[in-house]
Protein backbone atom coordinates (compact mmCIF):
# COMPACT_ATOMS: atom_id res chain seq x y z
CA UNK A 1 40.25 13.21 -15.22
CA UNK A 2 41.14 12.58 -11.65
CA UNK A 3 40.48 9.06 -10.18
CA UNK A 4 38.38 10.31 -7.23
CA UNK A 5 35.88 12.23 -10.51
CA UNK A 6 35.98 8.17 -11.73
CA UNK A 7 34.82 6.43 -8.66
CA UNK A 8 31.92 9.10 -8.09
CA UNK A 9 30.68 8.84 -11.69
CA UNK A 10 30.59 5.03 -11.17
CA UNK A 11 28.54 5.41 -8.23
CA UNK A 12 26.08 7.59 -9.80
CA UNK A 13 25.66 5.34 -12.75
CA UNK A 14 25.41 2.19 -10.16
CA UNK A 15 22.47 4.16 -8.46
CA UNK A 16 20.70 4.79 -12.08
CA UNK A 17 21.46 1.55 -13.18
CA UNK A 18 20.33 -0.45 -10.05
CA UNK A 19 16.87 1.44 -9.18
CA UNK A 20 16.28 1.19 -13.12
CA UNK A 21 16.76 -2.64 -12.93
CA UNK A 22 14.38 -2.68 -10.04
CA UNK A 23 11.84 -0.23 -11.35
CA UNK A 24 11.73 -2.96 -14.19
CA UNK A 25 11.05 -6.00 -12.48
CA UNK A 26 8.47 -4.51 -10.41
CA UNK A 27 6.80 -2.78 -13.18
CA UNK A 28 7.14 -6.30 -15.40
CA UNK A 29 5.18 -8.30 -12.34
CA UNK A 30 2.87 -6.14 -11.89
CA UNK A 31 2.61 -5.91 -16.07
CA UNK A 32 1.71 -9.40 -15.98
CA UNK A 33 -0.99 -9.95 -13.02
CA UNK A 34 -2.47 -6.95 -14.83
CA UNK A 35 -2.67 -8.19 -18.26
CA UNK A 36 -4.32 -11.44 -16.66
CA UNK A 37 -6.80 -9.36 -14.75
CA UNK A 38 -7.47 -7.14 -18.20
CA UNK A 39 -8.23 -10.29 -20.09
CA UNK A 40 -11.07 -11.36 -18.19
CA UNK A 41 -12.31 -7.55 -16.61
CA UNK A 42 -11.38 -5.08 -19.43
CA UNK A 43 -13.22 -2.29 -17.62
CA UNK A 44 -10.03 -3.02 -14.57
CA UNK A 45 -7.88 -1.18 -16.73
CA UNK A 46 -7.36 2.12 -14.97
CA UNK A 47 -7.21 0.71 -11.77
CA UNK A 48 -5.00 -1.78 -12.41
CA UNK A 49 -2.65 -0.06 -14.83
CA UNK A 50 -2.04 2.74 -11.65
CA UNK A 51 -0.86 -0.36 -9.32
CA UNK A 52 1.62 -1.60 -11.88
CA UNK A 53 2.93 1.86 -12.72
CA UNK A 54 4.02 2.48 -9.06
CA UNK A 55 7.34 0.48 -8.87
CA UNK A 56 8.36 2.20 -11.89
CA UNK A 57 8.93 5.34 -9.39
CA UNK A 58 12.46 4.35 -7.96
CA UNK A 59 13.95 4.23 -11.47
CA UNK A 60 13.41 7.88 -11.48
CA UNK A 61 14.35 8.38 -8.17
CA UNK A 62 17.47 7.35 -9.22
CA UNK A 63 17.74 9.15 -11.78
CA UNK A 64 17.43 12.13 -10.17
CA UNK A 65 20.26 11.19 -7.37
CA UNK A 66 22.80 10.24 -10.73
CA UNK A 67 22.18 14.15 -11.90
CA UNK A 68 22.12 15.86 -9.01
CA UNK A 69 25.56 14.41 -8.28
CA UNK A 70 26.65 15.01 -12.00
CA UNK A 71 25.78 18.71 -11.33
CA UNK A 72 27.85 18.55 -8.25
CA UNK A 73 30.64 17.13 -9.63
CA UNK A 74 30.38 19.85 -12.39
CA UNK A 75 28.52 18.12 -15.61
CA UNK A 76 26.20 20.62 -16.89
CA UNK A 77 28.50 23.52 -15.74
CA UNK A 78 31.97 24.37 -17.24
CA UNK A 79 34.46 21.53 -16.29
CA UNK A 80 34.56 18.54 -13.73
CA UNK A 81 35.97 19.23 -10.04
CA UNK A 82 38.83 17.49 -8.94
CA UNK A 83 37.97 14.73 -6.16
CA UNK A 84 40.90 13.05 -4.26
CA UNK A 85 40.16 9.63 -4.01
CA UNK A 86 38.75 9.24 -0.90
CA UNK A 87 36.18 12.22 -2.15
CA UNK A 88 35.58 10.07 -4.68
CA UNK A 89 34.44 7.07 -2.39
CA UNK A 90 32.34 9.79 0.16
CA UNK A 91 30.83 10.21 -3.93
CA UNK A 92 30.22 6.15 -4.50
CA UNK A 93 28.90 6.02 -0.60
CA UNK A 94 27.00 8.71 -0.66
CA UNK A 95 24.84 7.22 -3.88
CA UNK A 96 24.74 3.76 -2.69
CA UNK A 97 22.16 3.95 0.08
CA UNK A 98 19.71 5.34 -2.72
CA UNK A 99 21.14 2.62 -4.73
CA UNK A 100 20.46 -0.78 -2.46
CA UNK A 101 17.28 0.46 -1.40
CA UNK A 102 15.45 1.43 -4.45
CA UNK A 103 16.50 -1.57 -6.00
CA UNK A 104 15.02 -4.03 -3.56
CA UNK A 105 11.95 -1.47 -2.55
CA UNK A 106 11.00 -1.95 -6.39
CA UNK A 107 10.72 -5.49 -6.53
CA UNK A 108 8.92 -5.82 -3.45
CA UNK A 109 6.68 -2.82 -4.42
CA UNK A 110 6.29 -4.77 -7.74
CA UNK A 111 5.24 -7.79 -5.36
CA UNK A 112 2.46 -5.58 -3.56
CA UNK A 113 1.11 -4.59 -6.56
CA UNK A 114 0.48 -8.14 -8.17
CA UNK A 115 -1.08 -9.12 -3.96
CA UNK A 116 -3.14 -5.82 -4.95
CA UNK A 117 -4.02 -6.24 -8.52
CA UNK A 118 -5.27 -9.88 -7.44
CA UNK A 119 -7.60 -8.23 -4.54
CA UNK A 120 -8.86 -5.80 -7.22
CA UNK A 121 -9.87 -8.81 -9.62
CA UNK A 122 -11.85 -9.80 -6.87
CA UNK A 123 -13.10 -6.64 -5.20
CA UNK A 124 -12.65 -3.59 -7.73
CA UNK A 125 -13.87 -1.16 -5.02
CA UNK A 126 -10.36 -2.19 -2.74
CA UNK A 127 -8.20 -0.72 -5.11
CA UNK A 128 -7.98 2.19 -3.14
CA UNK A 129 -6.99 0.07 -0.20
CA UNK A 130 -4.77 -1.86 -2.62
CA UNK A 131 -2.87 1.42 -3.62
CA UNK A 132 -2.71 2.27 -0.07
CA UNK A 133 -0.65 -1.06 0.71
CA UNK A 134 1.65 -0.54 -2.88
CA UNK A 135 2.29 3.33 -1.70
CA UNK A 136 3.54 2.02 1.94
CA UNK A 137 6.57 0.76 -0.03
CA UNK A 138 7.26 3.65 -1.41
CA UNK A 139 7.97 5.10 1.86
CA UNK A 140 11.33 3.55 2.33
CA UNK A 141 12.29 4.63 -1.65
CA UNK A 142 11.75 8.29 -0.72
CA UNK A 143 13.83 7.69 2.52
CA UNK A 144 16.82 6.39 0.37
CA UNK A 145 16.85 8.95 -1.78
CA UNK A 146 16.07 11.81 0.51
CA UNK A 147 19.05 9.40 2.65
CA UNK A 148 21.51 9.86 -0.86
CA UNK A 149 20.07 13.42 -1.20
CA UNK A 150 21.29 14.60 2.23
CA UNK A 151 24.81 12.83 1.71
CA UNK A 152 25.40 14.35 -1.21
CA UNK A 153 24.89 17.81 -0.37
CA UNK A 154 26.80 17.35 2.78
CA UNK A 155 29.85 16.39 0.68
């Protein structure tokens, strides 16, 4: 296995790893202000189970940049390429903007929600508004991916 093969695979797993890590600290925050909310408004559930969930979202996301590059590099198909080293690091780059941003867009997406979750507590018909302002993170998640996406396939 070539070093350049190495240094891509690492950068895949780095982008599955971090927007996991993220997915799970913004799903955990969320987790609790919902469970607090639950406790004292049991018929919340639904509404404020949906906020929590969202931040879970970039974990997938990079999930799905780690196998798309897998395929590319020749995974799921009959034998790795061969990468030079510096293809290798165009590899790592190419996953890390999917990488940064999905770990950091979780967390504060996780920090909406709980700002969200609270307003629904207090007004259960805002959750709609409160989704709204969760979702608006998600925005910059789907532009690193579609960002890691793009470099990828230009590679």
């Amino acid at each position: 296995m070539s070093e350049g093969i190495v240094i891509a695979i690492i950068g895949a797993g780095i982008c599955a790893i971090l927007s996991s890590i993220g997915s799970a600290f913004g799903v955990q925050m969320g987790g609790r202000a919902a469970a607090g909310v639950v406790s004292e408004k049991p018929e919340l559930f639904g509404k404020v189970l949906l906020l929590q969930a969202l931040p879970g979202t970039q974990g997938f996301y990079g999930f799905i940049i780690a196998v798309l590059m897998a395929n590319k590099l020749g995974f799921f198909g009959g034998g790795l390429v061969t990468l030079t080293t510096a293809q290798g690091w165009a590899y790592f780059g190419a996953a890390m903007p999917a990488a940064i941003i999905l770990l950091f867009s979780a967390i504060l997406q996780g920090m909406t929600a709980v700002a969200a979750i609270h307003m629904t507590a207090k007004q259960p018909d805002a959750s709609g508004r409160g989704i709204t302002m969760t979702a608006l993170v998600e925005t910059y998640a789907i532009l690193g991916l579609l960002t890691s996406i793009i470099i990828v396939f230009g590679l």
